[in-house]
Protein backbone atom coordinates (compact mmCIF):
# COMPACT_ATOMS: atom_id res chain seq x y z
CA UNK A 1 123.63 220.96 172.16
CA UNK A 2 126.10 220.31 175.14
CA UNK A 3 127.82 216.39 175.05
CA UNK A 4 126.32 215.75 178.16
CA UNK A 5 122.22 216.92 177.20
CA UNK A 6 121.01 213.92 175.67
CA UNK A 7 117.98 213.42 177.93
CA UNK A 8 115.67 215.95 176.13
CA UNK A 9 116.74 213.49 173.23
CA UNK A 10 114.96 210.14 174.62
CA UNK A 11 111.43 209.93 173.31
CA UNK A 12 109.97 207.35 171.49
CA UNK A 13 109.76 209.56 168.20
CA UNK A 14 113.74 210.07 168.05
CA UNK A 15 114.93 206.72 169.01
CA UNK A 16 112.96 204.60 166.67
CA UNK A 17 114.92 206.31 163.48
CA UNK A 18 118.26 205.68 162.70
CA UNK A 19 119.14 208.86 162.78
CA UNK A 20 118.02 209.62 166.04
CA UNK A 21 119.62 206.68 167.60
CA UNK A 22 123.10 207.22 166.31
CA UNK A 23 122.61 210.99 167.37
CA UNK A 24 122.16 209.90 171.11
CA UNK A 25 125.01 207.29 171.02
CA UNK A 26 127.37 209.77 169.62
CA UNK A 27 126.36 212.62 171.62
CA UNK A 28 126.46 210.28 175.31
CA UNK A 29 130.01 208.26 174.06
CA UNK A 30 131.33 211.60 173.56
CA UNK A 31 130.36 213.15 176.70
CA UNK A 32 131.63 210.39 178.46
CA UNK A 33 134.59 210.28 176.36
CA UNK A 34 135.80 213.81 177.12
CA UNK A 35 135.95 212.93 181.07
CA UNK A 36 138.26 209.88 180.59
CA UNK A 37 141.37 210.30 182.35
CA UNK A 38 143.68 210.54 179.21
CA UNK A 39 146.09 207.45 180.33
CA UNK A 40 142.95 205.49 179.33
CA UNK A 41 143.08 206.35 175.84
CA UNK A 42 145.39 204.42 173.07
CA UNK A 43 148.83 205.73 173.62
CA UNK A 44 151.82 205.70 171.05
CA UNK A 45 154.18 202.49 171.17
CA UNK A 46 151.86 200.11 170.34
CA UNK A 47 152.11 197.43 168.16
CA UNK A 48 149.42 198.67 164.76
CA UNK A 49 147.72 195.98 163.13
CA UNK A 50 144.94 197.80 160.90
CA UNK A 51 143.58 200.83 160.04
CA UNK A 52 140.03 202.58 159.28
CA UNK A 53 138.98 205.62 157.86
CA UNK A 54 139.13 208.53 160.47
CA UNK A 55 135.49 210.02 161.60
CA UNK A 56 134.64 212.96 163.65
CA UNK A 57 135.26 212.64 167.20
CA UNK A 58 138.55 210.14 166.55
CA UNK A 59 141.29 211.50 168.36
CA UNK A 60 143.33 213.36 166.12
CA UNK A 61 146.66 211.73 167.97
CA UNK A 62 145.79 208.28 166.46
CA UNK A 63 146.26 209.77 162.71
CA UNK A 64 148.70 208.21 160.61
CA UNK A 65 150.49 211.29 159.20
CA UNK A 66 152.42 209.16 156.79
CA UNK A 67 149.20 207.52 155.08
CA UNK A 68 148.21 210.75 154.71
CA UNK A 69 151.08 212.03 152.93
CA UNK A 70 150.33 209.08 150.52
CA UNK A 71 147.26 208.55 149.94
CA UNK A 72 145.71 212.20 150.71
CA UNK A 73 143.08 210.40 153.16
CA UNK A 74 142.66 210.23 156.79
CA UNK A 75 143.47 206.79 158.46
CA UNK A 76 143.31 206.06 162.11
CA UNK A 77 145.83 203.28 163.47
CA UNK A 78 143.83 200.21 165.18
CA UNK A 79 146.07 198.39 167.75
CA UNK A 80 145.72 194.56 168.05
CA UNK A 81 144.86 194.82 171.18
CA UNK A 82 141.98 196.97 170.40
CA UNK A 83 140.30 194.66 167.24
CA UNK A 84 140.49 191.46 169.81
CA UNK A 85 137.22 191.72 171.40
CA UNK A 86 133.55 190.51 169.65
CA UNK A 87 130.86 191.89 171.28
CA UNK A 88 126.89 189.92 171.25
CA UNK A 89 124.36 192.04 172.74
CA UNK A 90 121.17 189.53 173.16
CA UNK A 91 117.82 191.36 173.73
CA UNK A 92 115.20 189.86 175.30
CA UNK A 93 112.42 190.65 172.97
CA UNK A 94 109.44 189.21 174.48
CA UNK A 95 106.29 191.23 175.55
CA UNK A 96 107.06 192.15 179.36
CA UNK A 97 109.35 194.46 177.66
CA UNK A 98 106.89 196.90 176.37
CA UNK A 99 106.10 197.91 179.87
CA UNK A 100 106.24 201.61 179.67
CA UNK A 101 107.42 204.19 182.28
CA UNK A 102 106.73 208.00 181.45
CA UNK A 103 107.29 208.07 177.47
CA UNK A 104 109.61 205.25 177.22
CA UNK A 105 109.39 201.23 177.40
CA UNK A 106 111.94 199.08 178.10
CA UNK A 107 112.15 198.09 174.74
CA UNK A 108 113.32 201.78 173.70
CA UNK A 109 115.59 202.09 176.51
CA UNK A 110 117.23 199.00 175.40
CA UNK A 111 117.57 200.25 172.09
CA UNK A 112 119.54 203.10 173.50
CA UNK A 113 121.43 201.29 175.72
CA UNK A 114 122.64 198.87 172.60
CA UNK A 115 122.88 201.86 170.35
CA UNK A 116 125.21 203.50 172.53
CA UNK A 117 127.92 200.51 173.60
CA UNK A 118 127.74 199.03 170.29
CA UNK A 119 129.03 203.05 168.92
CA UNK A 120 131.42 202.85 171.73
CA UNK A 121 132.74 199.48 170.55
CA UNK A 122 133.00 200.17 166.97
CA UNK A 123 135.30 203.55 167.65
CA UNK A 124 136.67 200.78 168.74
CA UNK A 125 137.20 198.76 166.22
CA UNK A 126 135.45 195.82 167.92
CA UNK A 127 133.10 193.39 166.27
CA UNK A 128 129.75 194.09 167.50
CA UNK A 129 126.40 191.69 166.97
CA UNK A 130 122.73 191.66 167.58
CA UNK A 131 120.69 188.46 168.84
CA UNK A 132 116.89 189.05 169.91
CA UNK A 133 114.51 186.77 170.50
CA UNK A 134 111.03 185.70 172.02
CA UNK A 135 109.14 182.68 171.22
CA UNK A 136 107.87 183.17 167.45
CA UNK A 137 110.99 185.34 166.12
CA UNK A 138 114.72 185.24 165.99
CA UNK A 139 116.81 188.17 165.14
CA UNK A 140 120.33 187.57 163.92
CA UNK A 141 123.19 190.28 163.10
CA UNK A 142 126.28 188.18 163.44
CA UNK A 143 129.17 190.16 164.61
CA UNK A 144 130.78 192.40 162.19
CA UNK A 145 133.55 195.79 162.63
CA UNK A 146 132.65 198.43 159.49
CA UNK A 147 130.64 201.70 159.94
CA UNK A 148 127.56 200.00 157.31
CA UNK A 149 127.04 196.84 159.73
CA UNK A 150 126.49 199.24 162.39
CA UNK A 151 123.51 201.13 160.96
CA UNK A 152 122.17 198.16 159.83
CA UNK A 153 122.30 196.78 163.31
CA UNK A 154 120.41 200.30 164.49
CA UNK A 155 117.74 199.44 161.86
CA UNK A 156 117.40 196.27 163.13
CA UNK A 157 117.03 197.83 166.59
CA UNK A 158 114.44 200.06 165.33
CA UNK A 159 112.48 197.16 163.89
CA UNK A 160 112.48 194.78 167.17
CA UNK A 161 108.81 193.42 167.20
CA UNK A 162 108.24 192.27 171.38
CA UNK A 163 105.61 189.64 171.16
CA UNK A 164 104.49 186.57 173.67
CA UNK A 165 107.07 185.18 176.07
CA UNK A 166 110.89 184.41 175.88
CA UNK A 167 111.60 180.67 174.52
CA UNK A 168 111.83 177.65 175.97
CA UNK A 169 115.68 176.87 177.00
CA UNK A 170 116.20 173.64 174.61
CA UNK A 171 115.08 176.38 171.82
CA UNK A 172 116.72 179.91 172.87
CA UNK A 173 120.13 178.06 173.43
CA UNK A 174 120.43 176.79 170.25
CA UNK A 175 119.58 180.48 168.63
CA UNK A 176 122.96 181.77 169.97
CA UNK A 177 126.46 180.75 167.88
CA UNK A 178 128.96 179.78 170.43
CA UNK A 179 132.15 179.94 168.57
CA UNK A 180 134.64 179.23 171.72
CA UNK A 181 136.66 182.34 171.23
CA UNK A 182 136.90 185.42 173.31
CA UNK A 183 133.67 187.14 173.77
CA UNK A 184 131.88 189.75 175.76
CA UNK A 185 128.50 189.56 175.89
CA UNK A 186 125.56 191.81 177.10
CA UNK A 187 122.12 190.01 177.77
CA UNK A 188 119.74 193.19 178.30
CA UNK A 189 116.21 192.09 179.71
CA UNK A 190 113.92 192.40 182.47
CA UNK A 191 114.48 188.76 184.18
CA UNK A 192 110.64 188.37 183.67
CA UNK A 193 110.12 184.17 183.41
CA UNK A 194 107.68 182.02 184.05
CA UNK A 195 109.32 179.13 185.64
CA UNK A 196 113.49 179.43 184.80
CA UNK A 197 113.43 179.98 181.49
CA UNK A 198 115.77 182.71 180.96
CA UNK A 199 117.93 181.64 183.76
CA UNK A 200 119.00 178.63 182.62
CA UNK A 201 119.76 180.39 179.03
CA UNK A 202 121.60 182.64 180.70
CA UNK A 203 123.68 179.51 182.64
CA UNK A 204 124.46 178.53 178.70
CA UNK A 205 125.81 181.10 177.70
CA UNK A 206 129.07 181.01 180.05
CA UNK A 207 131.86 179.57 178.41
CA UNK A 208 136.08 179.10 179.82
CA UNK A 209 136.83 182.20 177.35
CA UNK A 210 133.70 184.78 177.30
CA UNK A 211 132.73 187.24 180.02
CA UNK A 212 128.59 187.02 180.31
CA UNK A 213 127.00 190.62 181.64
CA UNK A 214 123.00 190.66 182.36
CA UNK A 215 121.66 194.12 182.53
CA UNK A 216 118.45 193.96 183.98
CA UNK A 217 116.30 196.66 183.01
CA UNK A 218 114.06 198.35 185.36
CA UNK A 219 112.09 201.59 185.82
CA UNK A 220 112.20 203.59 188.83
CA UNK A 221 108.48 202.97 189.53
CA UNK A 222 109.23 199.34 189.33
CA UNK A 223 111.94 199.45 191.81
CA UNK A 224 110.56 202.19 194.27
CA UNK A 225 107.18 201.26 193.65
CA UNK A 226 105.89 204.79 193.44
CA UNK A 227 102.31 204.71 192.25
CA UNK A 228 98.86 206.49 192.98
CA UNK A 229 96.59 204.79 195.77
CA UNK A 230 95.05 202.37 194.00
CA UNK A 231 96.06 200.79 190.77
CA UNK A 232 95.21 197.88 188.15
CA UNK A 233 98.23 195.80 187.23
CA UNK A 234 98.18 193.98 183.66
CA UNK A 235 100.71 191.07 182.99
CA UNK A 236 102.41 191.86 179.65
CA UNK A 237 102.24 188.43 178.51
CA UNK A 238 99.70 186.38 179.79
CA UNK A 239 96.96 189.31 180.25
CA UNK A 240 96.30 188.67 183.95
CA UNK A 241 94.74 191.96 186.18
CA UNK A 242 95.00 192.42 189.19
CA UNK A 243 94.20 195.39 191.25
CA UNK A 244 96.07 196.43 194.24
CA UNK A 245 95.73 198.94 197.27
CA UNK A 246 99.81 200.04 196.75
CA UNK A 247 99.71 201.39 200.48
CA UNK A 248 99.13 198.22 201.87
CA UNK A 249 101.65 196.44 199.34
CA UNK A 250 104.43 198.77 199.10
CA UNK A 251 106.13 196.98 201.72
CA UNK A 252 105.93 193.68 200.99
CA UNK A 253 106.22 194.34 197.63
CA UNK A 254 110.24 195.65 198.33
CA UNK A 255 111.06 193.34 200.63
CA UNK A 256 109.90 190.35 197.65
CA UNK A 257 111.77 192.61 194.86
CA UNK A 258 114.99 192.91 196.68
CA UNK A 259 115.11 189.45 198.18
CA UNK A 260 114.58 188.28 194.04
CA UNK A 261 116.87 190.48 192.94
CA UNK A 262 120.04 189.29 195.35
CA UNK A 263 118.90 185.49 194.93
CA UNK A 264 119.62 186.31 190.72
CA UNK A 265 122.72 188.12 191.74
CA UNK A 266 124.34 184.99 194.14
CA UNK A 267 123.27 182.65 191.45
CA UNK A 268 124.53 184.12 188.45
CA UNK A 269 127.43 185.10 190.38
CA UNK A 270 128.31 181.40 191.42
CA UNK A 271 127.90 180.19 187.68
CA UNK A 272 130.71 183.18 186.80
CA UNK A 273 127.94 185.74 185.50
CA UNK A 274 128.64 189.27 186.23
CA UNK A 275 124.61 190.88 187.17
CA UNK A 276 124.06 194.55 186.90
CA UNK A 277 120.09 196.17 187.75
CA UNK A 278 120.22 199.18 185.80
CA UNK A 279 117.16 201.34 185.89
CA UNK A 280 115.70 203.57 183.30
CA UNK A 281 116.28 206.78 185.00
CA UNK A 282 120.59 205.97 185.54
CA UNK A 283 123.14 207.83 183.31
CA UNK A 284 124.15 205.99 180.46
CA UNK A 285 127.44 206.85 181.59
CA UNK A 286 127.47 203.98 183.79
CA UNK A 287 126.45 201.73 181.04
CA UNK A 288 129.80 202.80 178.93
CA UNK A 289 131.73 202.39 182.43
CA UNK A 290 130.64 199.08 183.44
CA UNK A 291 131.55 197.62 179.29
CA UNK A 292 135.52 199.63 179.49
CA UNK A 293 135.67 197.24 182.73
CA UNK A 294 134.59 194.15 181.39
CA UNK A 295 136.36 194.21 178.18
CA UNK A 296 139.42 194.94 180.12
CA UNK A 297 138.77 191.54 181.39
CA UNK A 298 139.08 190.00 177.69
CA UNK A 299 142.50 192.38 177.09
């Protein structure tokens, strides 16, 4: 299979197993690997602080010849630079995210989307952790750096349960360790609240030292709003139908989307919150792009 073909790969069957999840990451962080200019990778010179045990697709450069010749096993040198960064992905797990474009929901595109930086993070060597919640669950994988904590966090991944609505603020804060050092972290969700609930979590979540990304998910139906004649809209979470003539809407229904969408953007923005709309149909690529730029920010 080519690095690059990993869309035949994204169906709902293949990304809720383990194996299938860590078989997408590896095959997009690869492909986008490959087209790095090579003055991005980890050059010689550097001051080494750690090692790990090599793994296919390491760059063979990075092996430490002389633990070889002792030990007879395959180490790859981790600069300090490089084992700096802890990484919190927080999923919004609550039931808007099951809306479901073609095969896949949100909910499984996040799970790619996680899969994927989190693999490109612990090549790394970064600490990566999982926080997802809604208002009757709490999922907590606190941020760890070994190969095991990252298949556990892929089970947990797999195992997301989106139910009800996201938490109120004085609750949802307080689910999130804050411990003051540097952090990048990725909140991936689809902005749906019903008064400013996730907004003002969001607002918490800045701190002096951290770098805060939202990724707001959205399908390409959502955003174009490209739908047959006539069609029956359910809310997710509170059950509400409504059905609408989509000629007659289209419109106003764009003109309402994009004016939301650039009043989150200037408000975020103004609390120090970096905003990114990233629909279901955009290369995952971009994904990988937009978290070498941000931690960059942390170096």
């Amino acid at each position: 299979m080519a690095k690059q073909d990993y869309h035949d790969l994204l169906k709902p069957e293949v990304i809720n197993t383990v194996s299938g999840l860590s078989l997408i990451s590896r095959i997009v962080v690869e492909g986008f690997t490959s087209g790095l200019n090579r003055s991005a990778s980890v050059g010689p010179g550097m001051e080494f602080s750690q090692y790990r045990g090599y793994e296919p697709g390491d760059d063979l450069r990075l092996l430490d010849w002389k633990m070889l010749a002792r030990s007879g096993r395959y180490y790859i040198k981790q600069s300090e630079i490089e084992s700096q960064v802890t990484l919190k992905f927080i999923v919004d797990a609550s039931a808007s995210m099951l809306h479901k474009e073609a095969e896949l929901s949100k909910v499984d595109f996040v799970r790619v989307l996680v899969a994927t930086l989190a693999y490109m993070a612990h090549k790394q060597g970064d600490a990566v952790g999982l926080f997802a919640l809604n208002e009757s669950d709490v999922v907590s994988i606190y941020p760890k750096a070994d190969k095991k904590h990252y298949n556990r966090l892929l089970l947990e991944l797999i195992k997301l349960s989106n139910t009800g609505k996201w938490p109120a603020t004085n609750i949802s804060n307080k689910c999130i360790p804050n411990r003051g050092g540097k952090e990048l972290i990725f909140f991936l969700t689809d902005m749906y609240e019903t008064s400013e609930e996730i907004s003002k979590f969001i607002k918490g979540l800045k701190s002096a030292r951290n770098e805060v990304v939202v990724l707001q998910i959205m399908g390409a139906a959502e955003m174009d709003f490209n739908y047959g004649s006539n069609i029956t809209f359910e809310d997710w979470e509170t059950g509400a139908r409504i059905k609408v003539d989509t000629e007659q809407a289209k419109t106003e229904y764009l003109n309402a989307l994009e004016s939301r969408l650039k009043k989150i953007k200037e408000e975020l923005l103004s609390n120090g919150i970096d905003h990114h709309v990233f629909r279901m149909d955009a290369p995952l690529g971009e994904a990988l792009q937009l978290f070498l730029k941000q931690r960059k920010r942390l170096s």
